[in-house]
Structures are given as structure tokens and as C-alpha cells.
N, C-alpha and C. Protein backbone atom coordinates (compact mmCIF):
# COMPACT_ATOMS: atom_id res chain seq x y z
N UNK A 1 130.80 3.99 51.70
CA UNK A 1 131.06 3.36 52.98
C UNK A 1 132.48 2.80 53.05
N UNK A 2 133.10 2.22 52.14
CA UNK A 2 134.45 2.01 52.17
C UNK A 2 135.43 2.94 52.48
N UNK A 3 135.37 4.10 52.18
CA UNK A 3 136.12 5.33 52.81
C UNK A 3 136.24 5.61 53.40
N UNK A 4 134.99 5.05 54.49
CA UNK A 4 134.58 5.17 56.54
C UNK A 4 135.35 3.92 56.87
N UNK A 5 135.14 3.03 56.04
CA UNK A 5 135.69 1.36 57.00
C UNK A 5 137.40 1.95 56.55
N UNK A 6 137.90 1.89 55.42
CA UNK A 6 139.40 2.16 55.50
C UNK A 6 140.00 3.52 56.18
N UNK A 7 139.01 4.18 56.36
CA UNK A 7 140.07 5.54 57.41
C UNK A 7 139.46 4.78 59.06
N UNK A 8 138.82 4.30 58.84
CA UNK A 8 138.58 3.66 60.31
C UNK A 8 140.02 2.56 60.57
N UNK A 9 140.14 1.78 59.72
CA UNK A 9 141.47 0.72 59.87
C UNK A 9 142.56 1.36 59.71
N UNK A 10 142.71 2.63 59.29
CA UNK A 10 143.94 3.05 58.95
C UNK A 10 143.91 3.62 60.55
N UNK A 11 143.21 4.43 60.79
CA UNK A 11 143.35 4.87 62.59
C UNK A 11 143.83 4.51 62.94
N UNK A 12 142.78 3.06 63.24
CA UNK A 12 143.20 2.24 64.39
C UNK A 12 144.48 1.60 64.72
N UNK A 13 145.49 1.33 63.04
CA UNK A 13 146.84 1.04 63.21
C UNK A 13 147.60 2.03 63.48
N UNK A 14 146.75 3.35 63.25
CA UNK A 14 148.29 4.57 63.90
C UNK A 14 147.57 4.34 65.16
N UNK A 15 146.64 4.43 65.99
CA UNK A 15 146.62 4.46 67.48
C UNK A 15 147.45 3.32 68.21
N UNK A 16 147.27 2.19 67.33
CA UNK A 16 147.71 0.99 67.41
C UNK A 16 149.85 1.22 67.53
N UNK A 17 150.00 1.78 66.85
CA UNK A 17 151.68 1.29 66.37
C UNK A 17 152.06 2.54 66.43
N UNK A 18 151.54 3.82 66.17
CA UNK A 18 152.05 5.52 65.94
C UNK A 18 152.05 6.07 67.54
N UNK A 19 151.28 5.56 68.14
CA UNK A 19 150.65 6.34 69.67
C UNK A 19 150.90 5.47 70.69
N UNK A 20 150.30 4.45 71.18
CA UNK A 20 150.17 3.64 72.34
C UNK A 20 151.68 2.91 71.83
N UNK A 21 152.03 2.15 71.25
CA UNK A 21 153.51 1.64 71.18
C UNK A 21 154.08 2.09 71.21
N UNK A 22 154.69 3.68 70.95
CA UNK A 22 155.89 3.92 71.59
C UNK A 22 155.73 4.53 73.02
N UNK A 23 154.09 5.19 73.29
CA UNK A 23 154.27 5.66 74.53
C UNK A 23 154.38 4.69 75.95
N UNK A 24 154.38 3.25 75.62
CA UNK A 24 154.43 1.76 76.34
C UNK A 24 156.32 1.53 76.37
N UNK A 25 156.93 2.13 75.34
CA UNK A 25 158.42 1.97 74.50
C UNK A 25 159.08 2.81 75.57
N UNK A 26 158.51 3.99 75.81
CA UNK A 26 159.20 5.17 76.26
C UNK A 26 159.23 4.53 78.10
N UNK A 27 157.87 4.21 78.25
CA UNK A 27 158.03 3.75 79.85
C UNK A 27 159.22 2.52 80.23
N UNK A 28 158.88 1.77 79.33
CA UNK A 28 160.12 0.73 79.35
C UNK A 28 161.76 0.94 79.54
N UNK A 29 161.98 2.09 78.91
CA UNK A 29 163.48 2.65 78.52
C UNK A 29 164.00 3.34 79.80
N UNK A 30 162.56 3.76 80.74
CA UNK A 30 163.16 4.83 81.79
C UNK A 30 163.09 4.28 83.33
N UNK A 31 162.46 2.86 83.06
CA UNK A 31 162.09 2.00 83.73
C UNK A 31 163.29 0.79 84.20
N UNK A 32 163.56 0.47 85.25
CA UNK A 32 164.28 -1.11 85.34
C UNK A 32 163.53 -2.38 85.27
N UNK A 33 163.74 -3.35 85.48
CA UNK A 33 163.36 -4.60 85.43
C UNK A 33 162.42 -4.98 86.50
N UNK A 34 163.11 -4.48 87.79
CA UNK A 34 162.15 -4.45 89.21
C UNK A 34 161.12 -3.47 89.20
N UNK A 35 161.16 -2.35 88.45
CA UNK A 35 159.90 -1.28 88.42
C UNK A 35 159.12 -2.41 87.62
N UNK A 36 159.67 -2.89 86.52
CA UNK A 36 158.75 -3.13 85.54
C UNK A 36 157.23 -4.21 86.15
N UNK A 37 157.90 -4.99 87.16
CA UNK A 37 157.45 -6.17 87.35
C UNK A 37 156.55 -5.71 89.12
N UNK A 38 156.96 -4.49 89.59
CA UNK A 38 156.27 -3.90 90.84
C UNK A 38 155.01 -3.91 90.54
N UNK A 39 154.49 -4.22 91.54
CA UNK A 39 153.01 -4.21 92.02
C UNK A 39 152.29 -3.74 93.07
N UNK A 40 151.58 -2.72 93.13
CA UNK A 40 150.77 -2.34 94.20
C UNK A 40 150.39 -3.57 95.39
N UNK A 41 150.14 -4.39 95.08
CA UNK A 41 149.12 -5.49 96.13
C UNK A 41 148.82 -6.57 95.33
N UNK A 42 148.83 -7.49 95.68
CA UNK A 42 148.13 -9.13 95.15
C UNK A 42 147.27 -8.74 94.26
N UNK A 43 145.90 -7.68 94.24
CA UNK A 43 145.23 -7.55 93.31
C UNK A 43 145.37 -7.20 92.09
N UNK A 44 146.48 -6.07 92.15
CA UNK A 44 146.93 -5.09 91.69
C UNK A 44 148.12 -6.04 90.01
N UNK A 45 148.03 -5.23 88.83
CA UNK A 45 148.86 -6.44 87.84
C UNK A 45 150.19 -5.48 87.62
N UNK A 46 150.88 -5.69 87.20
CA UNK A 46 152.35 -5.06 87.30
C UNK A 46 152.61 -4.66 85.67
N UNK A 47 153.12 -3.81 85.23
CA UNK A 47 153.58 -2.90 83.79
C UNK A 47 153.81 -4.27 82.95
N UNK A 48 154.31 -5.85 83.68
CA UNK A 48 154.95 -6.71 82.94
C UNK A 48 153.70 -7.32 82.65
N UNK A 49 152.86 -7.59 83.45
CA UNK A 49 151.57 -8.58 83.43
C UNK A 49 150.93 -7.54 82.59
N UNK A 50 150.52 -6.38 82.61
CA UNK A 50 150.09 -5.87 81.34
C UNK A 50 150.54 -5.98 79.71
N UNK A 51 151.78 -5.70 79.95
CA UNK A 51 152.17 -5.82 78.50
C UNK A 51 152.02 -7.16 78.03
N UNK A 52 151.66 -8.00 78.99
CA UNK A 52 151.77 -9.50 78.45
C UNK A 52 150.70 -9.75 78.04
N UNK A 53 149.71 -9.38 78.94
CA UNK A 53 148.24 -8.73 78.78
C UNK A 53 147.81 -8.23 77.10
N UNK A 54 148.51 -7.33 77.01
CA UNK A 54 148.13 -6.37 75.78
C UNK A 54 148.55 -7.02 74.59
N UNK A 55 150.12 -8.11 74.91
CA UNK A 55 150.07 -8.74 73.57
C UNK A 55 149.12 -10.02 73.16
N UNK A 56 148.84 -11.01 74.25
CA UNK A 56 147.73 -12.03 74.21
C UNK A 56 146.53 -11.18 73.82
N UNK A 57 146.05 -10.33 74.05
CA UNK A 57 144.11 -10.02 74.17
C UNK A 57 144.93 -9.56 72.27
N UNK A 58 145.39 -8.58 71.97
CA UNK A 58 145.76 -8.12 70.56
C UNK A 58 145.86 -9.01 69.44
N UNK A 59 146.65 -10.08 69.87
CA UNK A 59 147.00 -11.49 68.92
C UNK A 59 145.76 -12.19 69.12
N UNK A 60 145.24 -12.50 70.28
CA UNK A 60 143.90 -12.97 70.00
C UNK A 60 142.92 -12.56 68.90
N UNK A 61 142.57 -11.31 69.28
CA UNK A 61 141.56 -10.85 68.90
C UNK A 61 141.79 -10.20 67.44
N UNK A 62 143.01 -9.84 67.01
CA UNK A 62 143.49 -8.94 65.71
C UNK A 62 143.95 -10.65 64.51
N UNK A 63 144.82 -10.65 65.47
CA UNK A 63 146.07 -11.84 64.50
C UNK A 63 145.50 -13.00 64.21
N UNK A 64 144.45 -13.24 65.31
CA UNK A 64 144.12 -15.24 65.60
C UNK A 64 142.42 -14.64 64.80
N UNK A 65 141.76 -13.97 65.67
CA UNK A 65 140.38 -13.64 65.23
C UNK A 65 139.89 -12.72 63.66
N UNK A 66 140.95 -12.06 63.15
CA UNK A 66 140.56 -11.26 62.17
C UNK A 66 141.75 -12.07 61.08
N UNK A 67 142.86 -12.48 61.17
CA UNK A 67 143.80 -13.19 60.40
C UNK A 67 144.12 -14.75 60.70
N UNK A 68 144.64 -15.21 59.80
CA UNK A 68 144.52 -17.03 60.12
C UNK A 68 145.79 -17.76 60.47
N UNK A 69 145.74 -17.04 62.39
CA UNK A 69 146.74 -17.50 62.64
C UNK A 69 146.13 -18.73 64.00
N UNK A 70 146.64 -19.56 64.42
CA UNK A 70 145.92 -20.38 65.66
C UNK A 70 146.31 -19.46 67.05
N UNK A 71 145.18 -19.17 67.36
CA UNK A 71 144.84 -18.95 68.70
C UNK A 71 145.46 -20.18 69.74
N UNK A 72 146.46 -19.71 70.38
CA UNK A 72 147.28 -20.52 71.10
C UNK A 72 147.35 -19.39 72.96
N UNK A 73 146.19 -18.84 72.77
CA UNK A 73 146.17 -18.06 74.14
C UNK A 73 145.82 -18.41 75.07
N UNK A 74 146.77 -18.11 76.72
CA UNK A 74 146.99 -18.75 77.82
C UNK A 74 146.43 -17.13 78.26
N UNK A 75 145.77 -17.13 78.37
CA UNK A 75 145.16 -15.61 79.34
C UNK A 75 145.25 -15.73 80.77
N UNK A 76 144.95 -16.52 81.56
CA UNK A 76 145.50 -17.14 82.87
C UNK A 76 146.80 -16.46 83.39
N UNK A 77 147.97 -16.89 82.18
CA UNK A 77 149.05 -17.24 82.56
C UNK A 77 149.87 -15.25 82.71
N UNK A 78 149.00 -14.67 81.82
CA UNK A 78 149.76 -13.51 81.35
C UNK A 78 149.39 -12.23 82.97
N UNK A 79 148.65 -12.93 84.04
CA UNK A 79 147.91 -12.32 85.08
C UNK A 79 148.97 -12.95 86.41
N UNK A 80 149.24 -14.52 86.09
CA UNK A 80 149.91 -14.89 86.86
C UNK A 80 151.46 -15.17 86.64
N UNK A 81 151.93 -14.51 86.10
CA UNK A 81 153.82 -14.66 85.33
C UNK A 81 154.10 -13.72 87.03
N UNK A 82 154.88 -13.84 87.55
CA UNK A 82 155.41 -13.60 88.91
C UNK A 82 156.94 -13.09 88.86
N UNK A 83 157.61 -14.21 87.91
CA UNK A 83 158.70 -14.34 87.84
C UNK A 83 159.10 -13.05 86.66
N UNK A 84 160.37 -12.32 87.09
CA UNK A 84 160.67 -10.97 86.45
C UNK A 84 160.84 -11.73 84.31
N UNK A 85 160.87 -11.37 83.78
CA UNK A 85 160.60 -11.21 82.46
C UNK A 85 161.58 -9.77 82.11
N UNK A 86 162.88 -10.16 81.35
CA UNK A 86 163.62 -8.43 81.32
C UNK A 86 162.64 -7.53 80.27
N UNK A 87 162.84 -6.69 80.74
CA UNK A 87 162.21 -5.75 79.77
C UNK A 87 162.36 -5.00 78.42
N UNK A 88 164.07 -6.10 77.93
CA UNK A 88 164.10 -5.99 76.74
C UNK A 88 163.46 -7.31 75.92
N UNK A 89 162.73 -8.58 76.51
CA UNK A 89 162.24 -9.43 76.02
C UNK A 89 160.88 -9.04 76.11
N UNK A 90 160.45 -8.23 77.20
CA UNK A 90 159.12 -7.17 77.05
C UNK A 90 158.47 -6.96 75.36
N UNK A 91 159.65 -6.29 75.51
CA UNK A 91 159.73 -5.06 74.57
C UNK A 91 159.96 -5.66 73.34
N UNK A 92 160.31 -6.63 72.95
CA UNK A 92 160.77 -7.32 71.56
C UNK A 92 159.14 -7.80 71.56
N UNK A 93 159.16 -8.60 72.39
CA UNK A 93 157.80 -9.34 72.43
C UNK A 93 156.31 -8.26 72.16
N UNK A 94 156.21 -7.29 72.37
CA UNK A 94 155.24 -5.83 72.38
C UNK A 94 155.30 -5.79 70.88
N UNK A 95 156.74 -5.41 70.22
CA UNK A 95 157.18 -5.11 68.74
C UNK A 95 156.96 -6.00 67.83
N UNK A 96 156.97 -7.36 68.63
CA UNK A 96 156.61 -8.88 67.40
C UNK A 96 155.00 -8.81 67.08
N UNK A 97 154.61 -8.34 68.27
CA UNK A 97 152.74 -8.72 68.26
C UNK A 97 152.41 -7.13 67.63
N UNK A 98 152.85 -6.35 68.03
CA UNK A 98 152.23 -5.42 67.19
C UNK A 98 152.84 -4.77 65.55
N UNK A 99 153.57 -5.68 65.39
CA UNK A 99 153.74 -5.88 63.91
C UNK A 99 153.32 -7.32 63.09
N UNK A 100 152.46 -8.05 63.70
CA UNK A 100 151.71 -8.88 63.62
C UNK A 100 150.66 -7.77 63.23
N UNK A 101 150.40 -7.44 64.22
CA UNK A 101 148.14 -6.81 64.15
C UNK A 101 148.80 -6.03 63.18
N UNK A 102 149.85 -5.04 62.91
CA UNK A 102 149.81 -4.02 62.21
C UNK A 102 149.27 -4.67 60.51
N UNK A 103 150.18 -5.85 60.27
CA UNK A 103 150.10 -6.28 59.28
C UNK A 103 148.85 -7.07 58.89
N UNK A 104 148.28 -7.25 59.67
CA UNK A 104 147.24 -8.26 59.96
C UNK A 104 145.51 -7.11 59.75
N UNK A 105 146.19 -5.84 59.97
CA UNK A 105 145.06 -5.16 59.71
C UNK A 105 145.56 -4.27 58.57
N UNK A 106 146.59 -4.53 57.78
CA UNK A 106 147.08 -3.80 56.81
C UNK A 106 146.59 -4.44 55.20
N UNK A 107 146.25 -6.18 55.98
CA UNK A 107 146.00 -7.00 54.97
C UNK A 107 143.73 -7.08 54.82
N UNK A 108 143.46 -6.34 55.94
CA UNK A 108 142.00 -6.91 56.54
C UNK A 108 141.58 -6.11 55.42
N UNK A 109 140.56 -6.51 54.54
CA UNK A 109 139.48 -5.56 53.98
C UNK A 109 138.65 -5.37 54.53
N UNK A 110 138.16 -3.39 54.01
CA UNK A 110 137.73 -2.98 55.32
C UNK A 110 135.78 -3.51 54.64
N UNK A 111 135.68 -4.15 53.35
CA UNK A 111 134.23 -4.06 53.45
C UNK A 111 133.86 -5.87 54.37
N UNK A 112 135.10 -6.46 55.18
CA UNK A 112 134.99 -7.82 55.89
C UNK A 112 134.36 -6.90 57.34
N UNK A 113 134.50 -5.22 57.41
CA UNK A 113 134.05 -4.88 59.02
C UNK A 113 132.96 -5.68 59.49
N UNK A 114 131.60 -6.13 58.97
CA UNK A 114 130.58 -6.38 59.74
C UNK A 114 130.27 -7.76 59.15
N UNK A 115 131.17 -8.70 59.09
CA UNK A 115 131.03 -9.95 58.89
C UNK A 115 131.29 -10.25 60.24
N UNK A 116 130.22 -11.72 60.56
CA UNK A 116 130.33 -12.18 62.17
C UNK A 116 131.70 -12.72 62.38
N UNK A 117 131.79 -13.00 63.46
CA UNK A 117 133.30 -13.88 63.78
C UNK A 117 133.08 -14.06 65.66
N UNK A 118 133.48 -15.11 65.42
CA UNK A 118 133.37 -15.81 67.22
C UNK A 118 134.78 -15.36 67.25
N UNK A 119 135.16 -14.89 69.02
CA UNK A 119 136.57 -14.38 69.00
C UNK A 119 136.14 -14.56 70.43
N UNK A 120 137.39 -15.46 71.28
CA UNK A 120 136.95 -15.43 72.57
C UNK A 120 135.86 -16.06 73.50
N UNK A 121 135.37 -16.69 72.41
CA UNK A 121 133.87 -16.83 72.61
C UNK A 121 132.50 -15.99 72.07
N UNK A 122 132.87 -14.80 72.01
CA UNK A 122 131.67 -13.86 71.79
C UNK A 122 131.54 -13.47 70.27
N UNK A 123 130.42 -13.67 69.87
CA UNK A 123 129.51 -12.94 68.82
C UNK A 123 130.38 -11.65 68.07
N UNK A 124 130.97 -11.59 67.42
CA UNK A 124 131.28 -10.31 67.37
C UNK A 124 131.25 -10.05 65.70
N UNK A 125 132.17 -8.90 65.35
CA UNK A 125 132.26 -8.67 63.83
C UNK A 125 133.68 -8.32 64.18
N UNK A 126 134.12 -7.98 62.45
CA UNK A 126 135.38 -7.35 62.44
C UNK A 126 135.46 -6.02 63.19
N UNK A 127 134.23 -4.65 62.85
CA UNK A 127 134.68 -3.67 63.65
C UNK A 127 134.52 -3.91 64.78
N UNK A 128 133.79 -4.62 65.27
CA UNK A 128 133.91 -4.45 67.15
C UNK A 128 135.06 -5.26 67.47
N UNK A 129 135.81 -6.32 66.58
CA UNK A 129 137.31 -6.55 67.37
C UNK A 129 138.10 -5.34 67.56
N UNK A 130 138.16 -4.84 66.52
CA UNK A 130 139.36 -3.21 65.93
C UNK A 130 139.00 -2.72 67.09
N UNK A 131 137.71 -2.47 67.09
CA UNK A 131 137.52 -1.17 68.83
C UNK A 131 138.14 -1.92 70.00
N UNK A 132 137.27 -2.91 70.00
CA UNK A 132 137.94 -3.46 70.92
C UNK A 132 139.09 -3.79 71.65
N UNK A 133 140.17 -4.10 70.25
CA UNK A 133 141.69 -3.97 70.64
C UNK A 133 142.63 -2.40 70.95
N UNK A 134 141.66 -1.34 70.31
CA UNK A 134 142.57 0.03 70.50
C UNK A 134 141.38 0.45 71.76
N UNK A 135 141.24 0.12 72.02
CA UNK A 135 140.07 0.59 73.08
C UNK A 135 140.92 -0.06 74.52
N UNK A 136 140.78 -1.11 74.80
CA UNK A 136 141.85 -2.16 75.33
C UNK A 136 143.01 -1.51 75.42
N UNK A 137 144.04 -1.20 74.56
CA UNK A 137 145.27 -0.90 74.51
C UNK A 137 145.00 0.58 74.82
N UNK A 138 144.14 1.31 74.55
CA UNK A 138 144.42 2.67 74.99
C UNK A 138 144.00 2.82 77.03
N UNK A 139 143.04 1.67 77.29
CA UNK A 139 142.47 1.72 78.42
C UNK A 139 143.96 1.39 79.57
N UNK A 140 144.65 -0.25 79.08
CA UNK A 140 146.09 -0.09 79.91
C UNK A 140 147.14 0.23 79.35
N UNK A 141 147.53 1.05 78.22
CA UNK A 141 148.05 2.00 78.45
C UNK A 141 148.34 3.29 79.12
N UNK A 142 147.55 3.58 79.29
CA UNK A 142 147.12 4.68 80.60
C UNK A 142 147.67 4.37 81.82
N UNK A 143 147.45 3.20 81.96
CA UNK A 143 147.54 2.10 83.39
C UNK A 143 149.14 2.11 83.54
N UNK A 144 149.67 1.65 82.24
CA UNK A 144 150.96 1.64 82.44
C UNK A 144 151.71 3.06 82.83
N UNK A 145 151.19 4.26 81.79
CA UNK A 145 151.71 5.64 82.17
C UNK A 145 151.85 6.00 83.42
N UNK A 146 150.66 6.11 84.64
CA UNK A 146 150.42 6.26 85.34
C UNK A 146 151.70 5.49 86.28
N UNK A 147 151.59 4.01 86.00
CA UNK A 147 152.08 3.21 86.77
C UNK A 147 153.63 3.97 86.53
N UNK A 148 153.95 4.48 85.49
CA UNK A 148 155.81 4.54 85.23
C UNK A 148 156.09 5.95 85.89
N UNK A 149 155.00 6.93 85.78
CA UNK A 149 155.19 8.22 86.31
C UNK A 149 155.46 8.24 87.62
N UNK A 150 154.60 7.20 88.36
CA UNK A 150 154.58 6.92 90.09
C UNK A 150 156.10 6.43 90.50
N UNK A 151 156.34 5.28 89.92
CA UNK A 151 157.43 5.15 89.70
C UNK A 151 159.19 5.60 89.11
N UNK A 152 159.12 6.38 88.42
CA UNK A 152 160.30 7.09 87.78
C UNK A 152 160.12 8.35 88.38
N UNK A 153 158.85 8.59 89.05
CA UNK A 153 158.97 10.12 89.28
C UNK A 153 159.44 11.31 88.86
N UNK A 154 159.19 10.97 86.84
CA UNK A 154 159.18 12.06 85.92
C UNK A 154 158.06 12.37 85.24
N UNK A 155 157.93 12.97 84.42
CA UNK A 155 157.89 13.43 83.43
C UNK A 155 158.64 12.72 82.32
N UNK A 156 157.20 12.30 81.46
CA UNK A 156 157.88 11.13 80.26
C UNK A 156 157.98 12.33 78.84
N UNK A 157 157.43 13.01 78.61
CA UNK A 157 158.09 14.21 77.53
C UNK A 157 157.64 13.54 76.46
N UNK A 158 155.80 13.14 75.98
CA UNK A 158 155.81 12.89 75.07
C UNK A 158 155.88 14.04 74.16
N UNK A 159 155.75 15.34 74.52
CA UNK A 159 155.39 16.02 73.37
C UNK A 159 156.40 17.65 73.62
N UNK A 160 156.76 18.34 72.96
CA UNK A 160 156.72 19.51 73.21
C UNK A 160 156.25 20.52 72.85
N UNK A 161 156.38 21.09 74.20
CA UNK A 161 154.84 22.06 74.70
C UNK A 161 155.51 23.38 73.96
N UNK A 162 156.51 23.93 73.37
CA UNK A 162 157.12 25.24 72.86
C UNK A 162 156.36 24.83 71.33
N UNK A 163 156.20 23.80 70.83
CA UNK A 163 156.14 23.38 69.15
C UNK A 163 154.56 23.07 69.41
N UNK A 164 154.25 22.20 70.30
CA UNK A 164 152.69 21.13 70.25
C UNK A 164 152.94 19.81 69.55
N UNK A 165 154.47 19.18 68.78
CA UNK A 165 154.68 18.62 68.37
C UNK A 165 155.01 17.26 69.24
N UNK A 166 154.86 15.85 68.79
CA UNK A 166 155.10 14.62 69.65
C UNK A 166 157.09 14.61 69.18
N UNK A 167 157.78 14.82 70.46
CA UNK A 167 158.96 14.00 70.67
C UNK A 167 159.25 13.16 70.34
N UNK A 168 159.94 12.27 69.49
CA UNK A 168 160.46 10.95 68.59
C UNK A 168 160.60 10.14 69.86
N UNK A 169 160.21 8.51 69.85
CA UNK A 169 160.53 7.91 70.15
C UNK A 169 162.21 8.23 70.72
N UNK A 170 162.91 7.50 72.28
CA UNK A 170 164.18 7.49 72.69
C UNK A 170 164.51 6.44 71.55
N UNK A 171 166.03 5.81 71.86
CA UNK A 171 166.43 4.93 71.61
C UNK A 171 165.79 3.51 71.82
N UNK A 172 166.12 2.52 71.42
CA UNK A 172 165.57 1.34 72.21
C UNK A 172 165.80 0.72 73.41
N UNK A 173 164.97 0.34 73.90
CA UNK A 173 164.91 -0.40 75.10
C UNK A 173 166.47 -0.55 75.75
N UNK A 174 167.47 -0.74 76.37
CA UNK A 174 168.55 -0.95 76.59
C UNK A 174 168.55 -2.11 77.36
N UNK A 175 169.59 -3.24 76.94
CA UNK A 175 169.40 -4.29 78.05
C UNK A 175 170.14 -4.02 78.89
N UNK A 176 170.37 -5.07 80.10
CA UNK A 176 171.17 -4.51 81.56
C UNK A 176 171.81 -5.72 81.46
């Protein structure tokens, strides 16, 4: 069973840091500051309120709930931030928290998966945080793709289609 729990944690940090972080990296780079922070409608959360999103629910639930760091999360606040946020402080901020969880699940033993743990409030174990957080991050990530394609009105080129191979990460973020 240890061979299932550690290729399970090893996944979840490449979905985690190999896949969804740079394809969040790549929208950022092709993106401005005013795309970043656009919003459909009052209901509607903006690429910035997500990513702010994705690093609170991650640090919660990975860093604060599975590692012993204090849960200092304003979830409220990451729905209602209004005010533009550049998107190279985005983007640092994305890279701090997910080299947090990376490490944070680099350190987790995988036979702690089905020990209880309150997180959030809820009942849970170690594997249902892990799902939970790449599950989460793969759900608005999507959100964000969508949102950058509508917007940039490209084609983000994760992969090429002559090879089947994933395209390297661009450069970093560029500030303005």
C-alpha cells in the first residue's frame, strides 16, 4: 500500500507544480493587469480573485492542514480584493504557495494518508485534502484558461501538436 499512497503524492505534486502552475504562468505572461483583474458581472470572480483563491484554499488545506504552519486564512477577502493586484505580485505570490504545498507534500508521509484531520472545519484525512487541493486547482484552472483565451484571443500553445510534446514554460511573468 505504500507504493499506491507515494505514487499518489508524487502525482499530485506534478499536477500540482509540473501542469496547472505553469499553465496559470503562461496565462499571466500574455495577459495585462486590467485583463487580469476583468470580470464578467458582480457574480462573476476575475483570473486575480482566483489565483488568490487557489493560493488561500492550497495553503489552507496542504501547508496549514497537512504541515504545521498557522492557518491565517481570510477566504472572504480573496472573493472581494477589487483593487488591481499586478500580476507580477500574482505570480510571485502563486510560486511562494506552491512551493510551500510542493514541499509540504514532499515532506508528508504517505502511510499519514488516512489519518483524520479537521481542515476548514470538515472531517477529513490526508488523502481527501491532496484530492481536494488538485481537484480544486485543476477545476479553476480551467476557469482561468478559458477566462485568458476569451480574452487574449489566442491560442496559449501548451503543447506541440507536430511532436505531442508540452512546450516549456515562456519566460517569467514580465513586470510593466
Amino acid at each position: 500500500m505504500s507504493n499506491v499512497a507515494s505514487a499518489f503524492i508524487t502525482r499530485s505534486r506534478y499536477h500540482l507544480s509540473a501542469d496547472f502552475l505553469p499553465k496559470i504562468e503562461r496565462c499571466l505572461e500574455v495577459l495585462d493587469d486590467e485583463q487580469v483583474w476583468w470580470r464578467a458581472n458582480d457574480q462573476s470572480n476575475s483570473i486575480g480573485n482566483l489565483i488568490l483563491h487557489l493560493c488561500g484554499n492550497a495553503r489552507q488545506w496542504i501547508v496549514c492542514g497537512l504541515g504545521d504552519a498557522t492557518d491565517a486564512r481570510d477566504r472572504a477577502a480573496e472573493f472581494a480584493q477589487r483593487e488591481i493586484i499586478p500580476r507580477s505580485e500574482l505570480h510571485s505570490l502563486l510560486r511562494i504557495t506552491m512551493r510551500d504545498v510542493d514541499k509540504t507534500l514532499g515532506a508528508f508521509a504517505p502511510e499519514s494518508l488516512m489519518e483524520g484531520r479537521i481542515i476548514q472545519g470538515t472531517d477529513t484525512s490526508g488523502l481527501e485534502a491532496i484530492l481536494h487541493v488538485v481537484e480544486h486547482f485543476s477545476m479553476h484552472t480551467g476557469q482561468i484558461l478559458l477566462l485568458t483565451k476569451i480574452l487574449a484571443q489566442k491560442d496559449l500553445a501548451f503543447y506541440d501538436f507536430s511532436t505531442g510534446k508540452p512546450i516549456p514554460p515562456m519566460a517569467a511573468v514580465p513586470s510593466e
